[in-house]
C-alpha atoms as a PDB file:
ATOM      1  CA  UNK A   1       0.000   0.000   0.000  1.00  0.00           C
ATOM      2  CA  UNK A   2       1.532   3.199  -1.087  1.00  0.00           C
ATOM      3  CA  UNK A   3       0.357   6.871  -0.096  1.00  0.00           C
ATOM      4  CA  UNK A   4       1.817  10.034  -0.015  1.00  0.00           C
ATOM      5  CA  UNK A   5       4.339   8.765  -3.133  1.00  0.00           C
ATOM      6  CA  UNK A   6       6.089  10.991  -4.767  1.00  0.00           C
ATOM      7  CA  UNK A   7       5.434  13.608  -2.136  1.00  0.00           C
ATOM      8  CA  UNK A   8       7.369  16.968  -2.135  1.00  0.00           C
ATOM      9  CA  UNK A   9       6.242  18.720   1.286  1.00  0.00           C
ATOM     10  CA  UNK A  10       8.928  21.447   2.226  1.00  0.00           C
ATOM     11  CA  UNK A  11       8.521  20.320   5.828  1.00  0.00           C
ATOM     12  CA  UNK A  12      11.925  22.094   6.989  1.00  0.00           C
ATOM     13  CA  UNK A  13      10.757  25.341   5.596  1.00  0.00           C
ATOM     14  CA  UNK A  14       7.578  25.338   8.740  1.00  0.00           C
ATOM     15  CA  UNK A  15       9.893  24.148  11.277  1.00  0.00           C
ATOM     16  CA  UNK A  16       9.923  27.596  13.145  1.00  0.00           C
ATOM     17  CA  UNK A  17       6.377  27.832  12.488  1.00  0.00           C
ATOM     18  CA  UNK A  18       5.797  24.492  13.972  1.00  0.00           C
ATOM     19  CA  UNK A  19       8.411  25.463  17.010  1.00  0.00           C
ATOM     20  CA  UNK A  20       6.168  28.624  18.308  1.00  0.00           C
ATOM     21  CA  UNK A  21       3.297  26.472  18.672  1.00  0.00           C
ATOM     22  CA  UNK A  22       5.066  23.726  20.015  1.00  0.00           C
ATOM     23  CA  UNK A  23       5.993  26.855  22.464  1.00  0.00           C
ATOM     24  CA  UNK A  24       3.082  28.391  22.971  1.00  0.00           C
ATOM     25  CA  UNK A  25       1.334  24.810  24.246  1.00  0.00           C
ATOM     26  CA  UNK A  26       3.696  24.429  26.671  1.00  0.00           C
ATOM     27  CA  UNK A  27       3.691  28.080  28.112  1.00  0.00           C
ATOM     28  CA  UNK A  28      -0.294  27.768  28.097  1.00  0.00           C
ATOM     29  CA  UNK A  29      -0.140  24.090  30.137  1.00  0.00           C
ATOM     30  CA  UNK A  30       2.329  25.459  32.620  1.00  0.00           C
ATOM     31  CA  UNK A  31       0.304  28.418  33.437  1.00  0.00           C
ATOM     32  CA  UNK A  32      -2.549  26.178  33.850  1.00  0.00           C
ATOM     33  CA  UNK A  33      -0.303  23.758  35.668  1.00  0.00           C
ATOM     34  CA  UNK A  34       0.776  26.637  38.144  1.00  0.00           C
ATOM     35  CA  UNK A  35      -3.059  27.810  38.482  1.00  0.00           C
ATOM     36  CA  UNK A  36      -3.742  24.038  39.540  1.00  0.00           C
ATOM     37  CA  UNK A  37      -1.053  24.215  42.017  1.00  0.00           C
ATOM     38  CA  UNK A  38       0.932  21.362  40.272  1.00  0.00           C
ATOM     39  CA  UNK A  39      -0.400  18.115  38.527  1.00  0.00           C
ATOM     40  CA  UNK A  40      -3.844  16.426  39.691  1.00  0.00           C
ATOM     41  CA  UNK A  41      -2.351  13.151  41.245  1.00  0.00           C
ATOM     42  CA  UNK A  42      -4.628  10.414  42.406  1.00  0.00           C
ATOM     43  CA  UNK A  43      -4.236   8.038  44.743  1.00  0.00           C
ATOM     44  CA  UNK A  44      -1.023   6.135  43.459  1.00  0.00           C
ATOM     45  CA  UNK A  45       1.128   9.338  44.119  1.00  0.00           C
ATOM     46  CA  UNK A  46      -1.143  11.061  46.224  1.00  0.00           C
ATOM     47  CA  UNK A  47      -2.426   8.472  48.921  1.00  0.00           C
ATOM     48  CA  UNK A  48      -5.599   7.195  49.891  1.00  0.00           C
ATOM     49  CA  UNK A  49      -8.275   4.258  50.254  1.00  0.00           C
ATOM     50  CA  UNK A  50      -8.142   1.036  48.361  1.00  0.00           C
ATOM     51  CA  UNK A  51     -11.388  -1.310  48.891  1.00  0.00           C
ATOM     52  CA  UNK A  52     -12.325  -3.915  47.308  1.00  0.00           C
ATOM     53  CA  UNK A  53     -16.475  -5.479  47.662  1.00  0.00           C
ATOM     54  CA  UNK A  54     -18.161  -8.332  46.707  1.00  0.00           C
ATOM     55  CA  UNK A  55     -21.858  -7.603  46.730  1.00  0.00           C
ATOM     56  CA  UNK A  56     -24.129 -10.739  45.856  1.00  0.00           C
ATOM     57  CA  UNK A  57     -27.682 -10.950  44.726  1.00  0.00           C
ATOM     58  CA  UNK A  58     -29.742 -12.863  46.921  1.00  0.00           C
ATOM     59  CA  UNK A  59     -32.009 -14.368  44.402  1.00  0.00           C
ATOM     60  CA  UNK A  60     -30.617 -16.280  41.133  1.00  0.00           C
ATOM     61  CA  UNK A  61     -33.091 -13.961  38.964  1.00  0.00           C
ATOM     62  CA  UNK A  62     -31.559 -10.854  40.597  1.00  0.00           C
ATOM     63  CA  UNK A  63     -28.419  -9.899  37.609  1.00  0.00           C
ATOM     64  CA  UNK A  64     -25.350  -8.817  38.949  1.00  0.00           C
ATOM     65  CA  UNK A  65     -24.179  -5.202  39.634  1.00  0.00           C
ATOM     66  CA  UNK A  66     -22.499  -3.281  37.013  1.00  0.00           C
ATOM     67  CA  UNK A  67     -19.639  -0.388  37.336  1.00  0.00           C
ATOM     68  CA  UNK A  68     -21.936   2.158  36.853  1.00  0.00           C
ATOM     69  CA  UNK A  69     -24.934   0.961  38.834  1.00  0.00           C
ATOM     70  CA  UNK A  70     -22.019   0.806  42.122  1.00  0.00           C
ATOM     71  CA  UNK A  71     -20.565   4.485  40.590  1.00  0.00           C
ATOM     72  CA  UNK A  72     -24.003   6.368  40.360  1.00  0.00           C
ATOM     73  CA  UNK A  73     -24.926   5.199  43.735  1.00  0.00           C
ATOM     74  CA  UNK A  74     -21.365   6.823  45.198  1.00  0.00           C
ATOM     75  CA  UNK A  75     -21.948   9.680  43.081  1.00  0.00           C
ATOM     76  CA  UNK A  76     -25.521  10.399  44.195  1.00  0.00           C
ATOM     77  CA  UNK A  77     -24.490  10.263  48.034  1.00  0.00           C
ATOM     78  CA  UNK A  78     -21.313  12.499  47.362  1.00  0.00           C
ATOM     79  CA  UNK A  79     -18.377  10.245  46.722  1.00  0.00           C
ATOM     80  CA  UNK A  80     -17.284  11.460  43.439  1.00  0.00           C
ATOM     81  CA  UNK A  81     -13.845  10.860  43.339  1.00  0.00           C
ATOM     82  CA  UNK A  82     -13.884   7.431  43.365  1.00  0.00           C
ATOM     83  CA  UNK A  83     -11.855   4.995  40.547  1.00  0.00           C
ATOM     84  CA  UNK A  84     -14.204   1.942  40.538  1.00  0.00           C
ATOM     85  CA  UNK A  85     -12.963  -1.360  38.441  1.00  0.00           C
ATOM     86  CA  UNK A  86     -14.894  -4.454  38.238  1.00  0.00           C
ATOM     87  CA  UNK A  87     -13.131  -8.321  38.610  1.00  0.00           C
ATOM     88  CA  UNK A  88     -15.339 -10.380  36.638  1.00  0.00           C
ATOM     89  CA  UNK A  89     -14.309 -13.704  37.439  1.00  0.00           C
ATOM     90  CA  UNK A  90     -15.041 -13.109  41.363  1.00  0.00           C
ATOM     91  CA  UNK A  91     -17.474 -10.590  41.001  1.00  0.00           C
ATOM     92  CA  UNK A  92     -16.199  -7.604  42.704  1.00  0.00           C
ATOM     93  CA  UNK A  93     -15.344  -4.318  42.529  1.00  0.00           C
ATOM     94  CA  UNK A  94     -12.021  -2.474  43.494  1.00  0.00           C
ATOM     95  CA  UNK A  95     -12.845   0.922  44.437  1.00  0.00           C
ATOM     96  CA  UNK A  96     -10.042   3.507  44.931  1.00  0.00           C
ATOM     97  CA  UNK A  97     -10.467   7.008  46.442  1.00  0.00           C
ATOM     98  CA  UNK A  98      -8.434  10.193  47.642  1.00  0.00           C
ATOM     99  CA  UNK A  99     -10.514  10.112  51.030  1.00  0.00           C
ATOM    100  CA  UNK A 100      -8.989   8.142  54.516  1.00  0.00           C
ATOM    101  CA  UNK A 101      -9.898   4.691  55.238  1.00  0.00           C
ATOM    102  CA  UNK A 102     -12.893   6.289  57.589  1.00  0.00           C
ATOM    103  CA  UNK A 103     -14.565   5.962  54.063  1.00  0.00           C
ATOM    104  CA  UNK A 104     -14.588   2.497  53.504  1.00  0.00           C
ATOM    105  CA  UNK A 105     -17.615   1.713  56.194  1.00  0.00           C
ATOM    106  CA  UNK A 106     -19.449   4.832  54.305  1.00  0.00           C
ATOM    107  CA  UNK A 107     -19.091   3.290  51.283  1.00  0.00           C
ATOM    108  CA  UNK A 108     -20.506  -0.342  52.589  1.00  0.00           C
ATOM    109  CA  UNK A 109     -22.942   1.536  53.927  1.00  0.00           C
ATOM    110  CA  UNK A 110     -24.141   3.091  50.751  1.00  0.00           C
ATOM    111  CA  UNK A 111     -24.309  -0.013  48.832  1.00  0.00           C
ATOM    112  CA  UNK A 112     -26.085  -1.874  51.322  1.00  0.00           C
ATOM    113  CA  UNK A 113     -28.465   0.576  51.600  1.00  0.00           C
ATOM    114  CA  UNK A 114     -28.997   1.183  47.520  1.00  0.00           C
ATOM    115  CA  UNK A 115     -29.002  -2.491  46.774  1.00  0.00           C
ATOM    116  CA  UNK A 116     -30.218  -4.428  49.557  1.00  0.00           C
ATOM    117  CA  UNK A 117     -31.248  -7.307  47.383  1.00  0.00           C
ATOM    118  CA  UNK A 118     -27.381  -7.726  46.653  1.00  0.00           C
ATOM    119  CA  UNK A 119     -25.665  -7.541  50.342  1.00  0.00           C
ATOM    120  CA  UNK A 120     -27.429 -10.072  52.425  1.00  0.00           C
ATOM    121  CA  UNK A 121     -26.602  -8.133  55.543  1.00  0.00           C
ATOM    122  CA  UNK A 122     -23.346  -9.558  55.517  1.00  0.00           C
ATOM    123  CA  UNK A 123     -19.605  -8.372  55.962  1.00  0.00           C
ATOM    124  CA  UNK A 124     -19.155  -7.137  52.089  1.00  0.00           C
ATOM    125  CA  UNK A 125     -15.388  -5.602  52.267  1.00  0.00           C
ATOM    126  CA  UNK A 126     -12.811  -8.439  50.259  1.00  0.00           C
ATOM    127  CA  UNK A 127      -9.966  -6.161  51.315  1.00  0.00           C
ATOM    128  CA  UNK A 128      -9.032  -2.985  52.277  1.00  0.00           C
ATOM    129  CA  UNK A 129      -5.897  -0.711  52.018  1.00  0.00           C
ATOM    130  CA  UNK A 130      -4.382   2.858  52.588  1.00  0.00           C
ATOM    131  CA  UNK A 131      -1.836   4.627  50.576  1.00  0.00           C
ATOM    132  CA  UNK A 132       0.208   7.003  52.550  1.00  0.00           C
ATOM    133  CA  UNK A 133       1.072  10.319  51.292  1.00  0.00           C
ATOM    134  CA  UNK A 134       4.450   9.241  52.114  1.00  0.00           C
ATOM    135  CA  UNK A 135       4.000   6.082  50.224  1.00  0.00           C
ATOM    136  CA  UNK A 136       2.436   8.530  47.099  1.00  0.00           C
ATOM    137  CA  UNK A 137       5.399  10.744  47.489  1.00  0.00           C
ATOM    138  CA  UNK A 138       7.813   7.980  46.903  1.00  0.00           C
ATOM    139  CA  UNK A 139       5.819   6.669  44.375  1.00  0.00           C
ATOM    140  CA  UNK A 140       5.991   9.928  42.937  1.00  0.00           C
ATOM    141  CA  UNK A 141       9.494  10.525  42.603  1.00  0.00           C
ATOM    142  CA  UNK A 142      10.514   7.152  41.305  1.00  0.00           C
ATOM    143  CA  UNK A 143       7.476   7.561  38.435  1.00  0.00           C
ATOM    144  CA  UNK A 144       9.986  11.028  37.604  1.00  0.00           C
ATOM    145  CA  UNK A 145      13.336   9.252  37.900  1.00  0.00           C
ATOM    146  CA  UNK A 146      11.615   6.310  35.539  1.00  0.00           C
ATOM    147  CA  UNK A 147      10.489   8.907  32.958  1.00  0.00           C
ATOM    148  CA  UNK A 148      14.790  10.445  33.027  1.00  0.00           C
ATOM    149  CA  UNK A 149      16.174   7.102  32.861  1.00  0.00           C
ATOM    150  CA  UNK A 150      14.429   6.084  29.892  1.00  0.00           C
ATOM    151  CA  UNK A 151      15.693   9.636  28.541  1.00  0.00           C
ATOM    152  CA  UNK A 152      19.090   9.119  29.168  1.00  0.00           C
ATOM    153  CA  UNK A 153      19.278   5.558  27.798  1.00  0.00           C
ATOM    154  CA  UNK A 154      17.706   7.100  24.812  1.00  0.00           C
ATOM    155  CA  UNK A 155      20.155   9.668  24.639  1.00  0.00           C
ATOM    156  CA  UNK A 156      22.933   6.932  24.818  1.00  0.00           C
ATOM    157  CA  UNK A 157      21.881   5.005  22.155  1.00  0.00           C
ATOM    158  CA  UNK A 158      21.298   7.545  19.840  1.00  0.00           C
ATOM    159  CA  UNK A 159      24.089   8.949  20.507  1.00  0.00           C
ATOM    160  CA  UNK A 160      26.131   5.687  19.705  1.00  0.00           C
ATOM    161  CA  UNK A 161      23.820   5.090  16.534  1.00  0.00           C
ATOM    162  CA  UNK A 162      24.353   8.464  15.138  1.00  0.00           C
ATOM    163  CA  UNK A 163      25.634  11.196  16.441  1.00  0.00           C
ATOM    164  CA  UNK A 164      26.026  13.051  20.111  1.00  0.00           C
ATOM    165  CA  UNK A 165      23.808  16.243  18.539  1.00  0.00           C
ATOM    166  CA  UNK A 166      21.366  13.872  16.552  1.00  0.00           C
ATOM    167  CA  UNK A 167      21.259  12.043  20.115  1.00  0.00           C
ATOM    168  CA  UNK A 168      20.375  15.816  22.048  1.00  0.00           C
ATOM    169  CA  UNK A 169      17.884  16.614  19.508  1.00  0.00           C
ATOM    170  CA  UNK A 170      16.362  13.018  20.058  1.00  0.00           C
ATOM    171  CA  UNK A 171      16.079  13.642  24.105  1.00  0.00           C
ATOM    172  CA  UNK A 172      14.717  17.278  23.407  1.00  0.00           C
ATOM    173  CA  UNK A 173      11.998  16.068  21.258  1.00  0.00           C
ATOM    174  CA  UNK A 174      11.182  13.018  24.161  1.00  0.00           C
ATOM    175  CA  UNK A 175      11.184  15.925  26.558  1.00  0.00           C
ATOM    176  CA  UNK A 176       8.911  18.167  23.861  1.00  0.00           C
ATOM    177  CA  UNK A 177       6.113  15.009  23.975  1.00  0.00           C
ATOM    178  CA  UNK A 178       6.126  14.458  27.426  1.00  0.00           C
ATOM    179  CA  UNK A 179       5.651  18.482  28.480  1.00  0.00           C
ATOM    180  CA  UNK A 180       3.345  18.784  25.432  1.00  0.00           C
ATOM    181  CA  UNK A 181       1.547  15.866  27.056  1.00  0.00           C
ATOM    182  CA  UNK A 182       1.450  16.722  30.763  1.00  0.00           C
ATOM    183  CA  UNK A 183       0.055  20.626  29.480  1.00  0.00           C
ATOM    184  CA  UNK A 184      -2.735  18.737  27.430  1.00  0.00           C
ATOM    185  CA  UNK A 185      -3.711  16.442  30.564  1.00  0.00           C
ATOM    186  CA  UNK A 186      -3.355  19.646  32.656  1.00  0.00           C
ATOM    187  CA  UNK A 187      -6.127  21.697  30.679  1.00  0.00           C
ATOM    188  CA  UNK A 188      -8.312  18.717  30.475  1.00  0.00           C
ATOM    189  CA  UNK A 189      -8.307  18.629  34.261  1.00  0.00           C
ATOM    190  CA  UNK A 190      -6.850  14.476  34.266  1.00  0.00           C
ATOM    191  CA  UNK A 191      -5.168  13.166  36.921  1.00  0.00           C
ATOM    192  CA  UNK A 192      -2.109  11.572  37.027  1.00  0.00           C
ATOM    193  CA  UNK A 193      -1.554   8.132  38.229  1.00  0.00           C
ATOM    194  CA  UNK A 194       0.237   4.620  36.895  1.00  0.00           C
ATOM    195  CA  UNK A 195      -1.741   4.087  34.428  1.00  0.00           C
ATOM    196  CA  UNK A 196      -0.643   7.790  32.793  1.00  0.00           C
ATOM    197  CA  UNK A 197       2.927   6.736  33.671  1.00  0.00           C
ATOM    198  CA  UNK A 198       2.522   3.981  31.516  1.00  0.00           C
ATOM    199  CA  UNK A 199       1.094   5.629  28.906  1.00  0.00           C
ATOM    200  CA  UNK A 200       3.798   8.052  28.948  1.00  0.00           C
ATOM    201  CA  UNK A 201       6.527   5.913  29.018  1.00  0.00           C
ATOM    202  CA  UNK A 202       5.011   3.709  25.863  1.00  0.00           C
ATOM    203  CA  UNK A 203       4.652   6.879  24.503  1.00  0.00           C
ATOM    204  CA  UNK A 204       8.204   7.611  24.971  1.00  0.00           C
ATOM    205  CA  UNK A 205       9.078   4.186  23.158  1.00  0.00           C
ATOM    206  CA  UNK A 206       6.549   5.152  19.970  1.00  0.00           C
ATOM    207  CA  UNK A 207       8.502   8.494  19.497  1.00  0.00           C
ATOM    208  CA  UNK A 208      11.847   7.419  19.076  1.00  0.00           C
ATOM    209  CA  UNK A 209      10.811   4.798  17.125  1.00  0.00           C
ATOM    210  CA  UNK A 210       9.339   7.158  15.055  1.00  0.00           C
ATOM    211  CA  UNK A 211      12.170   9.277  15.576  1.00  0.00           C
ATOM    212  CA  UNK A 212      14.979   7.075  14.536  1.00  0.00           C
ATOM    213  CA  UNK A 213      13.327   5.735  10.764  1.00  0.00           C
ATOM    214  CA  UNK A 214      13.588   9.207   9.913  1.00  0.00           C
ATOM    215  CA  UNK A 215      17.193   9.467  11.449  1.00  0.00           C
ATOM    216  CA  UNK A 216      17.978   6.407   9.673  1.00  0.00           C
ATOM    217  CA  UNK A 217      16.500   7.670   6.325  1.00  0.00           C
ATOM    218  CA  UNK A 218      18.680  11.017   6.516  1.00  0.00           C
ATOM    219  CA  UNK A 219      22.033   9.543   7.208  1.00  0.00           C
ATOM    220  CA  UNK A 220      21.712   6.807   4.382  1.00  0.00           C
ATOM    221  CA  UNK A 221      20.582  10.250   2.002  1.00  0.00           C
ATOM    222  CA  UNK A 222      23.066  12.724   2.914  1.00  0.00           C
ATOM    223  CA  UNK A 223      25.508  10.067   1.962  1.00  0.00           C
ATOM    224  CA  UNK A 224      23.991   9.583  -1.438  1.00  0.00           C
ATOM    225  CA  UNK A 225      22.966  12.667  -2.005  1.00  0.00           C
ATOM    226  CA  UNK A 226      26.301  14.901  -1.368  1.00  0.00           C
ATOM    227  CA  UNK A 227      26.179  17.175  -3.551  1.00  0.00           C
ATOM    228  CA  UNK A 228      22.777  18.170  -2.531  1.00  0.00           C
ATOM    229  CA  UNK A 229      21.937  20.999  -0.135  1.00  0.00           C
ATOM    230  CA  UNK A 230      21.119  19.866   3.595  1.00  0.00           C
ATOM    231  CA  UNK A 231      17.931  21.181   3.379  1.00  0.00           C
ATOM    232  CA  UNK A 232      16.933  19.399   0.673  1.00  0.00           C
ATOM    233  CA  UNK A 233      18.171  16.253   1.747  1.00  0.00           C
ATOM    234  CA  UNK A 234      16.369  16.523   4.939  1.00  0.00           C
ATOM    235  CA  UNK A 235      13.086  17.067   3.232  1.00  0.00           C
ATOM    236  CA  UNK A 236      13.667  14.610   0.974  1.00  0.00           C
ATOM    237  CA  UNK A 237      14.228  12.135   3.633  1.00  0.00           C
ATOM    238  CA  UNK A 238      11.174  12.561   5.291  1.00  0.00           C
ATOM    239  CA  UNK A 239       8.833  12.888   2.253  1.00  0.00           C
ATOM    240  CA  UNK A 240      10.338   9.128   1.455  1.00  0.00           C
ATOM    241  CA  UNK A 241       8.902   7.839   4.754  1.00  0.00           C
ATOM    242  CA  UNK A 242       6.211   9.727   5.066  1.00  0.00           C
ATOM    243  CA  UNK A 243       3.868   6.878   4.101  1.00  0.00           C
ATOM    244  CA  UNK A 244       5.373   4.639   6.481  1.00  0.00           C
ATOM    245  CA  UNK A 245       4.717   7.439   9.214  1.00  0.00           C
ATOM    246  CA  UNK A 246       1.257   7.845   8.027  1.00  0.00           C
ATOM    247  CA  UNK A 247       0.396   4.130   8.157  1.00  0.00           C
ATOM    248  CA  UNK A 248       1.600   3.506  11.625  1.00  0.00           C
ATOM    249  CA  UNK A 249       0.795   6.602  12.896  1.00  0.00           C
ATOM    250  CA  UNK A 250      -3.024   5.911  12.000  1.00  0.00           C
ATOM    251  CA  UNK A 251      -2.902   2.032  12.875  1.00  0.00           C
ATOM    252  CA  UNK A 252      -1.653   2.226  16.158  1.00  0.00           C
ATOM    253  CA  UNK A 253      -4.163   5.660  16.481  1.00  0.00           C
ATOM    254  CA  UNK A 254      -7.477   3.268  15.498  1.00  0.00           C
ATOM    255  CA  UNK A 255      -6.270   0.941  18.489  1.00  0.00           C
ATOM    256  CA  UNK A 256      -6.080   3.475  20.865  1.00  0.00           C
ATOM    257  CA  UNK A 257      -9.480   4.810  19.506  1.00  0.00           C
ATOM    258  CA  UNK A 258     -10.845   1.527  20.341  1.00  0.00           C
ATOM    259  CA  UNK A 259      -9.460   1.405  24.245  1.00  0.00           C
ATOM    260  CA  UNK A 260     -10.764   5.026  24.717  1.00  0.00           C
ATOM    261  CA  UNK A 261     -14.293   4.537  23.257  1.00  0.00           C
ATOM    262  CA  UNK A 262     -14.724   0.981  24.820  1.00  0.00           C
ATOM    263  CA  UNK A 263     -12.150   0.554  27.369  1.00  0.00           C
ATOM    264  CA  UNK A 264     -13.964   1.584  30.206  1.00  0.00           C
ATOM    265  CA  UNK A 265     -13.251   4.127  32.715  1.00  0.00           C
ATOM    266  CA  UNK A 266     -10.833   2.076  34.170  1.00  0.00           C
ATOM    267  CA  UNK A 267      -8.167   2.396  31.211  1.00  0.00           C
ATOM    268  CA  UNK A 268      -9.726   5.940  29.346  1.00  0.00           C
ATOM    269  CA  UNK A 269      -6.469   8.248  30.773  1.00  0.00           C
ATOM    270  CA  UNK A 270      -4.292   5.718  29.626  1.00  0.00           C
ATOM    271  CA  UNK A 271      -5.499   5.591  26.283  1.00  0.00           C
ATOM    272  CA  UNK A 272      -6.202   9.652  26.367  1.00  0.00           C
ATOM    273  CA  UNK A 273      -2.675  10.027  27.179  1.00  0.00           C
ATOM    274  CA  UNK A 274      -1.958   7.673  24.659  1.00  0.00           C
ATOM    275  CA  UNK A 275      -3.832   9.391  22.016  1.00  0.00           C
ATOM    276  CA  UNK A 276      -1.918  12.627  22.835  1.00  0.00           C
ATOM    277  CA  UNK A 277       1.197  10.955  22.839  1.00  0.00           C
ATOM    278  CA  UNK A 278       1.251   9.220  19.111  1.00  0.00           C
ATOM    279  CA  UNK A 279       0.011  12.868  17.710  1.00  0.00           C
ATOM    280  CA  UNK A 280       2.358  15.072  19.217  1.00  0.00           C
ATOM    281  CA  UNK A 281       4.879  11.866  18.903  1.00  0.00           C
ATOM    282  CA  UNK A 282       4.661  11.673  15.105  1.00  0.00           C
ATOM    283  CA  UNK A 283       4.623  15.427  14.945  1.00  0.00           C
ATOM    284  CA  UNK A 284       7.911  16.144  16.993  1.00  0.00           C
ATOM    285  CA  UNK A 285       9.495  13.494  14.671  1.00  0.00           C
ATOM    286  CA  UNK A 286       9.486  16.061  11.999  1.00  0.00           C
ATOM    287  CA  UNK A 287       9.193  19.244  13.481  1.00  0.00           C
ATOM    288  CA  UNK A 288      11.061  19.061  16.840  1.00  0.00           C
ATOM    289  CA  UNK A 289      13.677  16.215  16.422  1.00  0.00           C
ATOM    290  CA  UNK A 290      14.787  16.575  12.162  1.00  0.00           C
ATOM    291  CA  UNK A 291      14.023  20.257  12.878  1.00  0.00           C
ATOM    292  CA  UNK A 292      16.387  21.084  15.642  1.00  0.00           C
ATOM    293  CA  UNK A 293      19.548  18.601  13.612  1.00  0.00           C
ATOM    294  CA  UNK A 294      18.617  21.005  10.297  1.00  0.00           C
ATOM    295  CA  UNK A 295      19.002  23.936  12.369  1.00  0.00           C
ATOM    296  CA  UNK A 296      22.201  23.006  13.633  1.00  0.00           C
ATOM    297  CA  UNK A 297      23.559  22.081  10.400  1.00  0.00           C
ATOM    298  CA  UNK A 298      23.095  25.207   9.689  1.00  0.00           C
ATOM    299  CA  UNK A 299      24.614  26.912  12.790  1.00  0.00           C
ATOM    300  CA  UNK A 300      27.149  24.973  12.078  1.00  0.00           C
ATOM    301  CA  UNK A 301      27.710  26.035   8.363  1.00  0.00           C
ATOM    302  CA  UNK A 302      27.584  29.642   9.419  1.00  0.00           C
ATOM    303  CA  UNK A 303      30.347  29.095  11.853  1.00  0.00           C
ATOM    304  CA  UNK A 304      32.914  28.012   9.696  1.00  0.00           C
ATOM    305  CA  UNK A 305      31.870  30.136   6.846  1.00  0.00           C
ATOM    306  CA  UNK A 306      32.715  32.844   9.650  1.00  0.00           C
ATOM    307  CA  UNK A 307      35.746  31.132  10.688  1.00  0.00           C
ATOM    308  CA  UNK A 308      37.253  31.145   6.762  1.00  0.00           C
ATOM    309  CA  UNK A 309      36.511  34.748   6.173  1.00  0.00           C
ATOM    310  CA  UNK A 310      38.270  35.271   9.315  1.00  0.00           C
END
């Protein structure tokens, strides 16, 4: 299957275009960041209540609860923070909230008394468990050192690969997706958690994958194509895998499409983030990561031009 062939996009010449918005993203997420008073974190980095309940219908006629029956009933007595997943095989539900343990007897309380034809009277609590803000806060920080790792390894290997600058402008792009990313989840008021991490570090995967086809495609051109200008080597190189781009790009985008429309509630941030992450991911390929190496080619052609005439 071939699209886009034959394609002759000047992508290089709306690089700084492309870099003020990339800008002006950020700047608007980290205002709204700072007027949230940092990221929304839920329970995995910011502590609280982990319960899980096994309510039973009495009767064999009676069906089984659902996730949203058990989430409306929370919601219509006040508790509307709560992450509520359902185990199917057991039949219960793990419900997770910001609020102290104090809640968990609440919560029995409310389901008991909404769906009495499903408790029995009986004990209904499977398990029960607190996160500590001190456990969150630890959580917290290794989530961050996680997220620089992965950067620096990156870094490395590109690095080795190709070259120490083409390895910078690699890490700056990673670093691009993940603030771009954040700044989106900021304005849409999500919370961050483990899931999110994960989605953020798998997004972190997709874009140097991304990132290093193109890479590849420009080294193997600038060495056939010497004579050539830079800049039209570079756009060249991406024009010849910009169907390759397009058709992973909008695979892997109709997958995540699927998890965020009937995933649940359970996975949506994860595949929100996701969805984020291949856009701005395929994106920064071009515009960030090929961008910044054409504009130090260029930097670095000035330089010694200067240097001769000296």
């Amino acid at each position: 299957m071939q699209i886009f062939e034959n394609s002759n996009f000047d992508f290089m010449g709306k690089r700084k275009i492309c870099y003020a918005i990339s800008a002006i993203i950020i700047v608007i997420g980290l205002i709204s960041i700072m007027m949230n008073g940092g990221l929304k974190y839920n329970i995995d980095f910011e502590g609280g209540l982990s319960l899980e309940i096994a309510p039973h219908p009495i009767d064999k006629n009676i069906d089984y609860l659902t996730v949203d029956q058990v989430r409306d009933a929370l919601v219509k007595n006040n508790i509307t923070d709560a992450e509520i997943q359902e185990f199917p095989v057991s039949k219960s539900f793990l419900i997770r909230t910001k609020s102290s343990t104090r809640i968990g007897d609440t919560i029995v309380e409310i389901i008991k008394a909404e769906f009495p034809e499903h408790t029995k009277g009986e004990n209904l609590i499977r398990s029960q468990e607190e996160v500590g803000p001190r456990a969150g806060a630890d959580l917290r920080k290794k989530a961050v050192n996680a997220v620089l790792i992965s950067l620096l390894f990156i870094l490395a290997y590109v690095w080795i690969r190709f070259k120490f600058t083409w390895g910078i402008a690699a890490a700056l792009a990673l670093f691009h997706d993940t603030l771009i990313t954040l700044s989106i989840l900021s304005l849409a008021g999500k919370e961050i958690g483990m899931t999110v991490l994960a989605a953020l570090l798998t997004i972190v995967g997709y874009s140097i994958n991304d990132t290093i086809v193109v890479f590849d495609r420009i080294r193997e051109d600038l060495k056939i194509y010497r004579k050539d200008d830079e800049y039209h080597v570079f756009n060249r190189s991406i024009n010849e895998v910009l169907g390759r781009t397009a058709i992973t790009s909008f695979t892997t985008l109709l997958a995540d499409m699927a998890l965020l429309i009937f995933g649940g509630q359970v996975i949506h941030d994860f595949a929100f983030t996701l969805l984020i992450g291949i856009i701005v991911g395929t994106y920064s390929s071009i515009f960030v990561a090929t961008a910044i190496i054409m504009d130090t080619v260029i930097a670095t052609k000035k330089r010694s031009k200067s240097a001769v005439k000296k």
